[in-house]
PDB file of N, CA and C in Angstrom:
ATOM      1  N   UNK A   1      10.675  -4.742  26.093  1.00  0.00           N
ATOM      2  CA  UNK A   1       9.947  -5.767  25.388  1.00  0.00           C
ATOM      3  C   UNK A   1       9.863  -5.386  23.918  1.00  0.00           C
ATOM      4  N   UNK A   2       9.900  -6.464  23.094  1.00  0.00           N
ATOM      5  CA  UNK A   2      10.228  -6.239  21.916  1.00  0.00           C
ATOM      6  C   UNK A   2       8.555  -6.168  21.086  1.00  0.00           C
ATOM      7  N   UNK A   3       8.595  -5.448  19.490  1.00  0.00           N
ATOM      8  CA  UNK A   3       6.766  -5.262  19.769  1.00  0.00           C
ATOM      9  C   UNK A   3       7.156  -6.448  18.017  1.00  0.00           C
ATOM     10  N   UNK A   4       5.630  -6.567  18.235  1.00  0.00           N
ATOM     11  CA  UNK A   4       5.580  -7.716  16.891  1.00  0.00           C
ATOM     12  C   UNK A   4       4.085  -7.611  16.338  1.00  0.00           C
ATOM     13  N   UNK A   5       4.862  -7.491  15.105  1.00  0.00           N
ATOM     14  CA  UNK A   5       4.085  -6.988  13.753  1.00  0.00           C
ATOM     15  C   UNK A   5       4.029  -8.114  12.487  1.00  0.00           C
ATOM     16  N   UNK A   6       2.786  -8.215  12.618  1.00  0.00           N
ATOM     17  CA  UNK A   6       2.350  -9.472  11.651  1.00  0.00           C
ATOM     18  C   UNK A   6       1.715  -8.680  10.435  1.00  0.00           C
ATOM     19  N   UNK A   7       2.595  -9.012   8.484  1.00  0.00           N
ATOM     20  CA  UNK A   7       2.534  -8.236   7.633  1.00  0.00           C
ATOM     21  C   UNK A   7       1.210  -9.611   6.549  1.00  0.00           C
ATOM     22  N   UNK A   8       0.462  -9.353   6.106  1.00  0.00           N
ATOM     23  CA  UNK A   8      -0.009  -9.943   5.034  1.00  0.00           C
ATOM     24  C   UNK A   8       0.156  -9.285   3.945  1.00  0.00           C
ATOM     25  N   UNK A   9       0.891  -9.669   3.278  1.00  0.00           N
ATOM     26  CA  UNK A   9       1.537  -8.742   1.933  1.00  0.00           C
ATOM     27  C   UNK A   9       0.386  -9.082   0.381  1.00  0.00           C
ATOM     28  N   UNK A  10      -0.287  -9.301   0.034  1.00  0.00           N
ATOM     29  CA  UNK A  10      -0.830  -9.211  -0.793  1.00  0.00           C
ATOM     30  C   UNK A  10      -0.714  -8.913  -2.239  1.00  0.00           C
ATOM     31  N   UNK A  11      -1.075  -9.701  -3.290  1.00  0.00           N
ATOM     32  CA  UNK A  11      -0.442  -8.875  -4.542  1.00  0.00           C
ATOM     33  C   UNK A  11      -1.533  -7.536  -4.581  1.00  0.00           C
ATOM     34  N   UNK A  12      -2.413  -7.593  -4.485  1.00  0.00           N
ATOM     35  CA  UNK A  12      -3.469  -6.267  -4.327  1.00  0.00           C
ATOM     36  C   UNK A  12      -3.418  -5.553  -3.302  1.00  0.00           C
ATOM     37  N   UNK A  13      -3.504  -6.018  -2.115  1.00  0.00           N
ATOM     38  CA  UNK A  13      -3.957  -5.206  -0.860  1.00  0.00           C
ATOM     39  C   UNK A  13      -3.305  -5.967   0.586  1.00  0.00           C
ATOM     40  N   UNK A  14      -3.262  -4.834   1.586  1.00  0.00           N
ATOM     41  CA  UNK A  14      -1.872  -5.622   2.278  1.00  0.00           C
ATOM     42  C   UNK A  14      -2.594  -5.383   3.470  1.00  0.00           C
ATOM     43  N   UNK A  15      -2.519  -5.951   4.363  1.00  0.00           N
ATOM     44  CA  UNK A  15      -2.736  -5.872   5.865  1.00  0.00           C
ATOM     45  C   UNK A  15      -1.817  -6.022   6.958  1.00  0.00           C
ATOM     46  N   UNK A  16      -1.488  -4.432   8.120  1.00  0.00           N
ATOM     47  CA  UNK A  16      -1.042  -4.653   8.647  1.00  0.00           C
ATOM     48  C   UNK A  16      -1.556  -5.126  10.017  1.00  0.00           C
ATOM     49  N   UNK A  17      -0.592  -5.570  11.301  1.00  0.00           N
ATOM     50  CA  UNK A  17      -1.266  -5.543  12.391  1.00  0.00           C
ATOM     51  C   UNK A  17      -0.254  -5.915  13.902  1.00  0.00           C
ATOM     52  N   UNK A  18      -0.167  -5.502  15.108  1.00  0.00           N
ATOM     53  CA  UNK A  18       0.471  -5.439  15.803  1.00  0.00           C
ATOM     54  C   UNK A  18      -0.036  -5.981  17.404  1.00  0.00           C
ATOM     55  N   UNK A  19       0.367  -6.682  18.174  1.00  0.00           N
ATOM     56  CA  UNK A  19       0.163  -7.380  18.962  1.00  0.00           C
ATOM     57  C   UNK A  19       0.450  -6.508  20.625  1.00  0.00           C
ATOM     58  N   UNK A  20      -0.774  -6.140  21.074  1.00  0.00           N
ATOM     59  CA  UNK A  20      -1.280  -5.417  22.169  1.00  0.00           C
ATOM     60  C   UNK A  20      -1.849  -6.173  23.204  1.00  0.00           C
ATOM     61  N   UNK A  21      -1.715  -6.491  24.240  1.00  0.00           N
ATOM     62  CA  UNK A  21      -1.817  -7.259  25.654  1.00  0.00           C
ATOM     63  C   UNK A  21      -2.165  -8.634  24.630  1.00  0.00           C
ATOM     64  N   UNK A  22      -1.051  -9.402  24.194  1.00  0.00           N
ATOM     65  CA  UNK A  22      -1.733 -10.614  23.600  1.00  0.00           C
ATOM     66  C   UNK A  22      -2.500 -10.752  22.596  1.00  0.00           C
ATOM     67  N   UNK A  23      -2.428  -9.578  22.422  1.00  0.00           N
ATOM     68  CA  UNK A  23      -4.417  -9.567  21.088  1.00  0.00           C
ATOM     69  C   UNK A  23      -3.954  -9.027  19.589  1.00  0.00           C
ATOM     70  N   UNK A  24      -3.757  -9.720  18.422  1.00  0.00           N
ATOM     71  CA  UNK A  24      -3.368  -9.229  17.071  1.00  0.00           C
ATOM     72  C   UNK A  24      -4.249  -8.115  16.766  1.00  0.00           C
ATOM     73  N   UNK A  25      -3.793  -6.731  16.621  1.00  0.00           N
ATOM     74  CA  UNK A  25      -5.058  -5.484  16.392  1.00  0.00           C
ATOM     75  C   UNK A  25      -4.320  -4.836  15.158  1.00  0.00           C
ATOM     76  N   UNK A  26      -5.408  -4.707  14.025  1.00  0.00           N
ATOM     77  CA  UNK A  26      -5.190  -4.368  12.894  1.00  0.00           C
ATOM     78  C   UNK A  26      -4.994  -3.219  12.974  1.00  0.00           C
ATOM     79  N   UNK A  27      -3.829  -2.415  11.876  1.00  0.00           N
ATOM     80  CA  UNK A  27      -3.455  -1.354  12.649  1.00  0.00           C
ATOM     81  C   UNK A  27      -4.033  -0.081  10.897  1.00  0.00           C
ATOM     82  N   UNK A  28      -4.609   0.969  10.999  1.00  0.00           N
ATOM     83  CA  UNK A  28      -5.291   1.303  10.020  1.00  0.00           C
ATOM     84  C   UNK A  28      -5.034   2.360  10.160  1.00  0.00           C
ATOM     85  N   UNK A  29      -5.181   2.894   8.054  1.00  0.00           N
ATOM     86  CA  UNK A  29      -4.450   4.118   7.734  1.00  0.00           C
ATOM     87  C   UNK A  29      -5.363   5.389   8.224  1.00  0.00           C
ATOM     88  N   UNK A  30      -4.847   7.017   7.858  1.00  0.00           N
ATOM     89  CA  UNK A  30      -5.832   7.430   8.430  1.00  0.00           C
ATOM     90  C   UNK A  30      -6.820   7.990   7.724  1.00  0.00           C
ATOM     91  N   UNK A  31      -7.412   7.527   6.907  1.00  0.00           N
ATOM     92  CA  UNK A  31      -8.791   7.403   6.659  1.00  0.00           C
ATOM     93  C   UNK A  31      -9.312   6.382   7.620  1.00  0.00           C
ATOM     94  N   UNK A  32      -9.126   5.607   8.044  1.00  0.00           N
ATOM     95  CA  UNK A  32      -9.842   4.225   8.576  1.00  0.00           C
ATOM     96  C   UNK A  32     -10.021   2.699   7.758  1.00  0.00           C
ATOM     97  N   UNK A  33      -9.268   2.933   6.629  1.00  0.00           N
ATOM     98  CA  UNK A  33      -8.915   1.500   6.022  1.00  0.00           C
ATOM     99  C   UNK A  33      -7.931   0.568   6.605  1.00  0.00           C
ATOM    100  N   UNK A  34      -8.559  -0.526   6.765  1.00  0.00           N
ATOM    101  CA  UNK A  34      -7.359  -1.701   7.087  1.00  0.00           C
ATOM    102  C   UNK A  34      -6.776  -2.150   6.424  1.00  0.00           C
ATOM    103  N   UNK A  35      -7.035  -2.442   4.804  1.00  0.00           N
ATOM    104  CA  UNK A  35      -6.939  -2.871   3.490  1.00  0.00           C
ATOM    105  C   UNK A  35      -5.866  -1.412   2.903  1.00  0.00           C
ATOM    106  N   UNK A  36      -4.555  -2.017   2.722  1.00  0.00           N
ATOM    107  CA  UNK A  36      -3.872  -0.637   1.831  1.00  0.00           C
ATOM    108  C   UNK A  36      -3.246  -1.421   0.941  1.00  0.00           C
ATOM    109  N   UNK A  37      -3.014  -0.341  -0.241  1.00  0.00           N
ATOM    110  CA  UNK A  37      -2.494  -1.221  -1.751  1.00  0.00           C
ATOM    111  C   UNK A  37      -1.383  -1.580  -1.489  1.00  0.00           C
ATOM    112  N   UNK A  38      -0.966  -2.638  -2.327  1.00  0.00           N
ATOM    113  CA  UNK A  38       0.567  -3.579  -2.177  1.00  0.00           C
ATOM    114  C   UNK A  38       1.268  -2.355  -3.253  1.00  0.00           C
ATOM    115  N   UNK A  39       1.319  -1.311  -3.657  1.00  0.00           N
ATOM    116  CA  UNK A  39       1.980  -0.987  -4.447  1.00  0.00           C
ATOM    117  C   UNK A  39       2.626   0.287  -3.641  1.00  0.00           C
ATOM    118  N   UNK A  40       3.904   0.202  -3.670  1.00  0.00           N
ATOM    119  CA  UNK A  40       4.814   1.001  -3.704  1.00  0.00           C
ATOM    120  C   UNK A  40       5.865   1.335  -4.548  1.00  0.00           C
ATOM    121  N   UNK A  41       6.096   3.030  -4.827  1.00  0.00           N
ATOM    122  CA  UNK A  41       6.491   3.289  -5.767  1.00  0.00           C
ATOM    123  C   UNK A  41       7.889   4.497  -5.445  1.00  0.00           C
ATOM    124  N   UNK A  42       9.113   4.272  -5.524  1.00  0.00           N
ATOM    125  CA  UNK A  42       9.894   5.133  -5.722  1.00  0.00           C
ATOM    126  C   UNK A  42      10.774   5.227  -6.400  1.00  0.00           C
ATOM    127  N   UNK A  43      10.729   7.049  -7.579  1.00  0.00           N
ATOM    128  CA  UNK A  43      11.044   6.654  -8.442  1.00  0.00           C
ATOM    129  C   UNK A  43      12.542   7.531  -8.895  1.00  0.00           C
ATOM    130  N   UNK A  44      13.548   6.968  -9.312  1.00  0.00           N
ATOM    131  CA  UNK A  44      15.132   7.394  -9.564  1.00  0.00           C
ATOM    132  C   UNK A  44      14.903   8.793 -10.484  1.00  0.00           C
ATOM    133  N   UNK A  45      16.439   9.473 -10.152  1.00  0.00           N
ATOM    134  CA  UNK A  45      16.129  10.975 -10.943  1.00  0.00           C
ATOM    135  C   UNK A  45      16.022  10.568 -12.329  1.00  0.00           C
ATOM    136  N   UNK A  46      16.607   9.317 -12.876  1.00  0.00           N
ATOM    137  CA  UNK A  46      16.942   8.773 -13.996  1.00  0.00           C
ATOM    138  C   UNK A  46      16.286   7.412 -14.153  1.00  0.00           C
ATOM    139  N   UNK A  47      16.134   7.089 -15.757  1.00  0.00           N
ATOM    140  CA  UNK A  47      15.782   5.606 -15.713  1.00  0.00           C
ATOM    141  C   UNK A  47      16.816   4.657 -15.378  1.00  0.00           C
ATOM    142  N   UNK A  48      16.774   3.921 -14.797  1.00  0.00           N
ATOM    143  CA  UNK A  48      18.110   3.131 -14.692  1.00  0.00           C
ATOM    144  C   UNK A  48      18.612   2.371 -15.974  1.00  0.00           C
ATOM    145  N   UNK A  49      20.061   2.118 -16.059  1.00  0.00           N
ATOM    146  CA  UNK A  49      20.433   1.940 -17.563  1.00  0.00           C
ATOM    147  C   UNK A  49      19.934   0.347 -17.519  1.00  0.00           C
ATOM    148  N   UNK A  50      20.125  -0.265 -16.314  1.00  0.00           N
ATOM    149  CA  UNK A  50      19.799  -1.997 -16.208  1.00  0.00           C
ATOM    150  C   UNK A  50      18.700  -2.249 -16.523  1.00  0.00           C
ATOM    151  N   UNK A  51      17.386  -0.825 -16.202  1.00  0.00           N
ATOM    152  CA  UNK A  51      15.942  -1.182 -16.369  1.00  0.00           C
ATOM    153  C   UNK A  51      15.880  -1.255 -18.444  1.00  0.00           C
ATOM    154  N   UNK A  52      16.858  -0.063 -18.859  1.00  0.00           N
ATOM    155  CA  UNK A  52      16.627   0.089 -20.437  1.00  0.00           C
ATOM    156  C   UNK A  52      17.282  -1.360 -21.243  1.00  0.00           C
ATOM    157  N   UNK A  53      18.357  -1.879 -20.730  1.00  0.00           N
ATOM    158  CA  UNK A  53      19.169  -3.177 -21.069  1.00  0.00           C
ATOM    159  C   UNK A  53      18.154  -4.058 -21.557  1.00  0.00           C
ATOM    160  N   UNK A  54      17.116  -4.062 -20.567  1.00  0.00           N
ATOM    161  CA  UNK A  54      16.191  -5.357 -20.845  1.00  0.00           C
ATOM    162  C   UNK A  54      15.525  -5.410 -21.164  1.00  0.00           C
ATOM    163  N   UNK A  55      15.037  -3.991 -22.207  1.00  0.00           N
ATOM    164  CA  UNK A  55      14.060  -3.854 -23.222  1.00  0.00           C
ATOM    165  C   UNK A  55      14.581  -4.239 -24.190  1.00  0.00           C
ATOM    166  N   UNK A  56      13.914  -5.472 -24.983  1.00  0.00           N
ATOM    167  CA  UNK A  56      14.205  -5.632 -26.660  1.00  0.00           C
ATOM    168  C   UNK A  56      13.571  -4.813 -27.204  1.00  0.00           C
ATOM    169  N   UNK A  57      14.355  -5.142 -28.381  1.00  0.00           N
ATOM    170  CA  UNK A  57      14.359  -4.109 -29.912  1.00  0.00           C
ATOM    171  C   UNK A  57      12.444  -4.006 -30.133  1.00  0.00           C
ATOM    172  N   UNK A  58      12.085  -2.951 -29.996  1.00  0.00           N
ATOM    173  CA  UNK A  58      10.919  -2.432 -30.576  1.00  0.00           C
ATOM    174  C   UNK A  58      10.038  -2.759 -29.428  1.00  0.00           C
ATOM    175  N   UNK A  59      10.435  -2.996 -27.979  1.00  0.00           N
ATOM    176  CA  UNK A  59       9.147  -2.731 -26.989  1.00  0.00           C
ATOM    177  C   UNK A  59       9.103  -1.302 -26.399  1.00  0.00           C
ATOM    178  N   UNK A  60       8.391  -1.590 -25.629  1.00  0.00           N
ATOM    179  CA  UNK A  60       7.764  -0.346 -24.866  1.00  0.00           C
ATOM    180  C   UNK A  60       8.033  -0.128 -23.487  1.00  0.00           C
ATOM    181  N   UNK A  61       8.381   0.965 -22.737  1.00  0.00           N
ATOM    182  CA  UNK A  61       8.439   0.633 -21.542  1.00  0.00           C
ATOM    183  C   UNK A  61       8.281   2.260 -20.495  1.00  0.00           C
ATOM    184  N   UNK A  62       7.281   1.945 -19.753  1.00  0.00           N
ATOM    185  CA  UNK A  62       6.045   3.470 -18.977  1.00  0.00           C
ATOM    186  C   UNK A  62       7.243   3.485 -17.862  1.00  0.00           C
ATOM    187  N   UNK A  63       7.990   4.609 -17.691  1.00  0.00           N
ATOM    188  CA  UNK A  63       8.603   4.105 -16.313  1.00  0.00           C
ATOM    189  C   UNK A  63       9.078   6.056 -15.623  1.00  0.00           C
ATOM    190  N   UNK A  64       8.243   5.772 -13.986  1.00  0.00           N
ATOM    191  CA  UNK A  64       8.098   7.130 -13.593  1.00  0.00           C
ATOM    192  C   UNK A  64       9.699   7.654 -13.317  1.00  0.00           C
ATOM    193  N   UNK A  65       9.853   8.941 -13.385  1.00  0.00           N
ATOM    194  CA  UNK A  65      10.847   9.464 -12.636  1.00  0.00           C
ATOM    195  C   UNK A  65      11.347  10.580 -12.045  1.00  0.00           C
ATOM    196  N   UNK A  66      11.873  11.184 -11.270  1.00  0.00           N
ATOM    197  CA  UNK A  66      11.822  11.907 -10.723  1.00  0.00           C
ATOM    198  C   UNK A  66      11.494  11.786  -9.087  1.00  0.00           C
ATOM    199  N   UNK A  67      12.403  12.053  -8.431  1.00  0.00           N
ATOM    200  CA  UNK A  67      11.511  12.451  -6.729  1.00  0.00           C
ATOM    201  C   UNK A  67      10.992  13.458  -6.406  1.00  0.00           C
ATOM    202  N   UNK A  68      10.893  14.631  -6.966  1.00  0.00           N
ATOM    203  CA  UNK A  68      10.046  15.683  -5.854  1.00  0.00           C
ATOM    204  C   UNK A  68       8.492  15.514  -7.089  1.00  0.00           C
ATOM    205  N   UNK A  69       9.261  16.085  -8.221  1.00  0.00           N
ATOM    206  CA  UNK A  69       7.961  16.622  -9.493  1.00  0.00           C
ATOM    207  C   UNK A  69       8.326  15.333 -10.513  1.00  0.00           C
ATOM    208  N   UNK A  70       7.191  14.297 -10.490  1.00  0.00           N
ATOM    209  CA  UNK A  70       7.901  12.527 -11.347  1.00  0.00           C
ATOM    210  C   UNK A  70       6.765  13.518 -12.300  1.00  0.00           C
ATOM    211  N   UNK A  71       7.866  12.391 -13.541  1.00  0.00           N
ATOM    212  CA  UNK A  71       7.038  12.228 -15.018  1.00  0.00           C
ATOM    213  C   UNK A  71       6.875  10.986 -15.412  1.00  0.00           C
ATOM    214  N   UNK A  72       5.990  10.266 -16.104  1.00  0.00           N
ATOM    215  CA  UNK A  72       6.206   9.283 -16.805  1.00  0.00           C
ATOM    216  C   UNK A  72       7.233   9.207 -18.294  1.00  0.00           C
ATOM    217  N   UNK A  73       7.822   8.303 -18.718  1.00  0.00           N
ATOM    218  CA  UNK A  73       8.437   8.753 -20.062  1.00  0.00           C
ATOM    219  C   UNK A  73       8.391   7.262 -20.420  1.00  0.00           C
ATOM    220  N   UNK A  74       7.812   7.817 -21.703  1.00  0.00           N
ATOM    221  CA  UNK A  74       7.411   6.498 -22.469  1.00  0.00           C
ATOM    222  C   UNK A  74       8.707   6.552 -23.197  1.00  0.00           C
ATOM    223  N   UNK A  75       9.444   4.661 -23.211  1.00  0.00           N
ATOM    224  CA  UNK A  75      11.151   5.162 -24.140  1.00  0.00           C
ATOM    225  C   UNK A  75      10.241   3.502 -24.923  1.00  0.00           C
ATOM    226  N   UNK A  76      10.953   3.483 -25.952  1.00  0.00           N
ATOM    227  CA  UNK A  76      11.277   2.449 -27.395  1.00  0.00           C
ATOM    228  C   UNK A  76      12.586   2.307 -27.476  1.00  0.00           C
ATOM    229  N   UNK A  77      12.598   1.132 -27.432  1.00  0.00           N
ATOM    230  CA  UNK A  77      14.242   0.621 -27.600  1.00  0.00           C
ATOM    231  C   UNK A  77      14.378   0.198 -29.266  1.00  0.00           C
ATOM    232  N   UNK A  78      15.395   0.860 -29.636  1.00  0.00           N
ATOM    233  CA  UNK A  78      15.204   0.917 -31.427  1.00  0.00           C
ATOM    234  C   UNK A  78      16.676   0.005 -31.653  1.00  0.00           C
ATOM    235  N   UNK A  79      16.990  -0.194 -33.359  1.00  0.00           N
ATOM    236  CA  UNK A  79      18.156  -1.061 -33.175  1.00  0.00           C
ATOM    237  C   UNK A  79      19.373  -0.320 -32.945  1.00  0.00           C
ATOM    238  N   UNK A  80      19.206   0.745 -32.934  1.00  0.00           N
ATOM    239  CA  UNK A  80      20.517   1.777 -32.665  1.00  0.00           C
ATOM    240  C   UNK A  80      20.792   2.193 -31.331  1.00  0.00           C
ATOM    241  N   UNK A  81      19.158   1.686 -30.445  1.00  0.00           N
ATOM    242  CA  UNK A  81      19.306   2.340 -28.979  1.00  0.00           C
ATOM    243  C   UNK A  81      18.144   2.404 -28.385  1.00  0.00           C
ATOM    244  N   UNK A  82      18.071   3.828 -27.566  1.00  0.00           N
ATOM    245  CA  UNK A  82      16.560   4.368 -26.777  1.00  0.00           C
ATOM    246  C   UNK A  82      15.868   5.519 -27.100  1.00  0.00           C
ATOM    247  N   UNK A  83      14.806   5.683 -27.445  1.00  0.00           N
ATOM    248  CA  UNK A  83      14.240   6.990 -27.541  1.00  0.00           C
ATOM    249  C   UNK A  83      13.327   7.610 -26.833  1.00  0.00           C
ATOM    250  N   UNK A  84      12.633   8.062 -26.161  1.00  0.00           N
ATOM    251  CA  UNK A  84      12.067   8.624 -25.573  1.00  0.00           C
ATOM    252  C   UNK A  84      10.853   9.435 -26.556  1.00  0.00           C
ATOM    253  N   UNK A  85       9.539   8.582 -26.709  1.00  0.00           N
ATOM    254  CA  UNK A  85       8.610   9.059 -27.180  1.00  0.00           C
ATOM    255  C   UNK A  85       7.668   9.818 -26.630  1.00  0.00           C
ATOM    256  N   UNK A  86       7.353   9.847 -25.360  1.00  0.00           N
ATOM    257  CA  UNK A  86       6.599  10.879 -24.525  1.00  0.00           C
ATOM    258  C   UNK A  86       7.445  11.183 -23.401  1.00  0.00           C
ATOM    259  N   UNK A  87       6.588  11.952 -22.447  1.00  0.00           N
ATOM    260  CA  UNK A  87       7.129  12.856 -21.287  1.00  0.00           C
ATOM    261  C   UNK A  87       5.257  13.439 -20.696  1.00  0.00           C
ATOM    262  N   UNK A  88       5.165  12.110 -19.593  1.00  0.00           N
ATOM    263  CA  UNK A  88       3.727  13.070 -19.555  1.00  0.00           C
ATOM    264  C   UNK A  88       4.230  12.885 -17.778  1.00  0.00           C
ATOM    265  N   UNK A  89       3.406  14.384 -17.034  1.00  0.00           N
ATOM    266  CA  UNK A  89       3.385  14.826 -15.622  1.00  0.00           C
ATOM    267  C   UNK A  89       2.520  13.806 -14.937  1.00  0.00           C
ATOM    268  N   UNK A  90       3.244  13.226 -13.573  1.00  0.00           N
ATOM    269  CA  UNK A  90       2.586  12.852 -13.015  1.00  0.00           C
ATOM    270  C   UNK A  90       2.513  12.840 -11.538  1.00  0.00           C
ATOM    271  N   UNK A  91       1.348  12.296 -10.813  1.00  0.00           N
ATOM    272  CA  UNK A  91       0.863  13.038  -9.414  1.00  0.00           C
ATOM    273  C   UNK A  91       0.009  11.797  -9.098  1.00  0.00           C
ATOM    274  N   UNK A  92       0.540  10.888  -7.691  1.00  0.00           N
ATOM    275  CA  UNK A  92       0.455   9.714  -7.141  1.00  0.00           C
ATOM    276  C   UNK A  92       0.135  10.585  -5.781  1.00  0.00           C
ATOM    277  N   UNK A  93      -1.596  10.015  -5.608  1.00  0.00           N
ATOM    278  CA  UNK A  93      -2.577   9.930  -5.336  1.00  0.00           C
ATOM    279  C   UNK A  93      -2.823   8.716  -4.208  1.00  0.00           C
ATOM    280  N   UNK A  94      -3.463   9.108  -2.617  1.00  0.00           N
ATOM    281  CA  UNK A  94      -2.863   8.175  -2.103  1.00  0.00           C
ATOM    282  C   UNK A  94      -4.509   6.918  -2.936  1.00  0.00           C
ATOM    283  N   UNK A  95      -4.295   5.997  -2.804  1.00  0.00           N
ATOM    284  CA  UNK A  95      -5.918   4.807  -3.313  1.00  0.00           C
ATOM    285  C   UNK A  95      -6.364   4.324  -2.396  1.00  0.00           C
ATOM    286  N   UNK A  96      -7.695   5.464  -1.944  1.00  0.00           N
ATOM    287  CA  UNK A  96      -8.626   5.008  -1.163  1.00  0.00           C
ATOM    288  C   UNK A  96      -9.687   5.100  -1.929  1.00  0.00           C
ATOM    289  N   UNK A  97     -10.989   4.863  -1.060  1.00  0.00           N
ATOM    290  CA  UNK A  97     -12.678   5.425  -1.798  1.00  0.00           C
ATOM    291  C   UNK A  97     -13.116   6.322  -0.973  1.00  0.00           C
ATOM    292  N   UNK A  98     -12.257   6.755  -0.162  1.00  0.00           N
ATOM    293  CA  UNK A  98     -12.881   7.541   0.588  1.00  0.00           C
ATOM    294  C   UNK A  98     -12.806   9.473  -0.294  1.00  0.00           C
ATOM    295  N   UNK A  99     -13.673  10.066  -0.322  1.00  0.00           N
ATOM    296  CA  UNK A  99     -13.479  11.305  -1.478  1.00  0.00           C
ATOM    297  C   UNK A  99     -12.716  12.309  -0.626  1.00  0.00           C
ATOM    298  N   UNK A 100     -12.903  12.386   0.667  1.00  0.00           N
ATOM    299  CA  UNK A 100     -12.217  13.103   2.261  1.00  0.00           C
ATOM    300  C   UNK A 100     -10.308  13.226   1.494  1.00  0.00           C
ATOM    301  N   UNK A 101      -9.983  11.904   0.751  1.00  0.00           N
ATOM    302  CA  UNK A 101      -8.826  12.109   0.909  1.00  0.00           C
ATOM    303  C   UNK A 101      -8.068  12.256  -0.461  1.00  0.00           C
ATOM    304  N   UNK A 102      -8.902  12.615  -1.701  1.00  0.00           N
ATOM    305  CA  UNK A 102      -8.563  12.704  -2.861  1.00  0.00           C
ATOM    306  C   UNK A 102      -8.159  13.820  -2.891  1.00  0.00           C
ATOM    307  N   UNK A 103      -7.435  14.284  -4.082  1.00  0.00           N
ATOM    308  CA  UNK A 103      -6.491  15.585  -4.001  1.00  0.00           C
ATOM    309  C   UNK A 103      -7.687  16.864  -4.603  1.00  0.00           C
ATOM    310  N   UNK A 104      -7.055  17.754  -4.282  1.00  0.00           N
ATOM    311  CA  UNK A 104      -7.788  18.706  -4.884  1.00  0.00           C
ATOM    312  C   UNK A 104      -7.863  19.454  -6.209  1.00  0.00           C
TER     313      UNK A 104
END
């Protein structure tokens, strides 16, 4: 028998849930939230060149990278190209309220 999983995708917060003798049962992380963020994030060893393409001349653009140890790197697209104005460390945290599951 095949199992079935009903997704509410949310731009904020997502709900999953799975269907047990007939009965839709919300299925929850393990803290005990039913409510988990719509955001998922994985991020390339590199920025991708398609993501830099579509920055015009003189914006801004925060974009993580790395898979084991990510950084953020802030780049500016100038008229000659890309630069890379920062390089700051970063550490994704799962978003609950519960304090049990914040990092140490």
């Amino acid at each position: 028998m095949s199992k079935v999983v009903g997704i509410d995708l949310g731009t904020t917060n997502s709900l999953v849930a799975d269907v047990r003798d007939g009965v839709p049962v919300v299925i929850r992380d393990k803290s005990g939230d039913a409510l988990v963020p719509s955001v998922v994030t994985a991020a390339p060893d590199e920025v991708p060149a398609m993501l830099v393409q579509q920055l015009k001349v003189g914006g801004l653009m925060a974009v993580p990278v790395g898979t084991v140890m990510q950084e953020l790197r802030i780049l500016r697209r100038t008229e000659t190209g890309t630069e890379t104005l920062d390089t700051l460390p970063v550490r994704f945290v799962p978003m609950t309220n519960k304090p049990k599951d914040a990092p140490d």
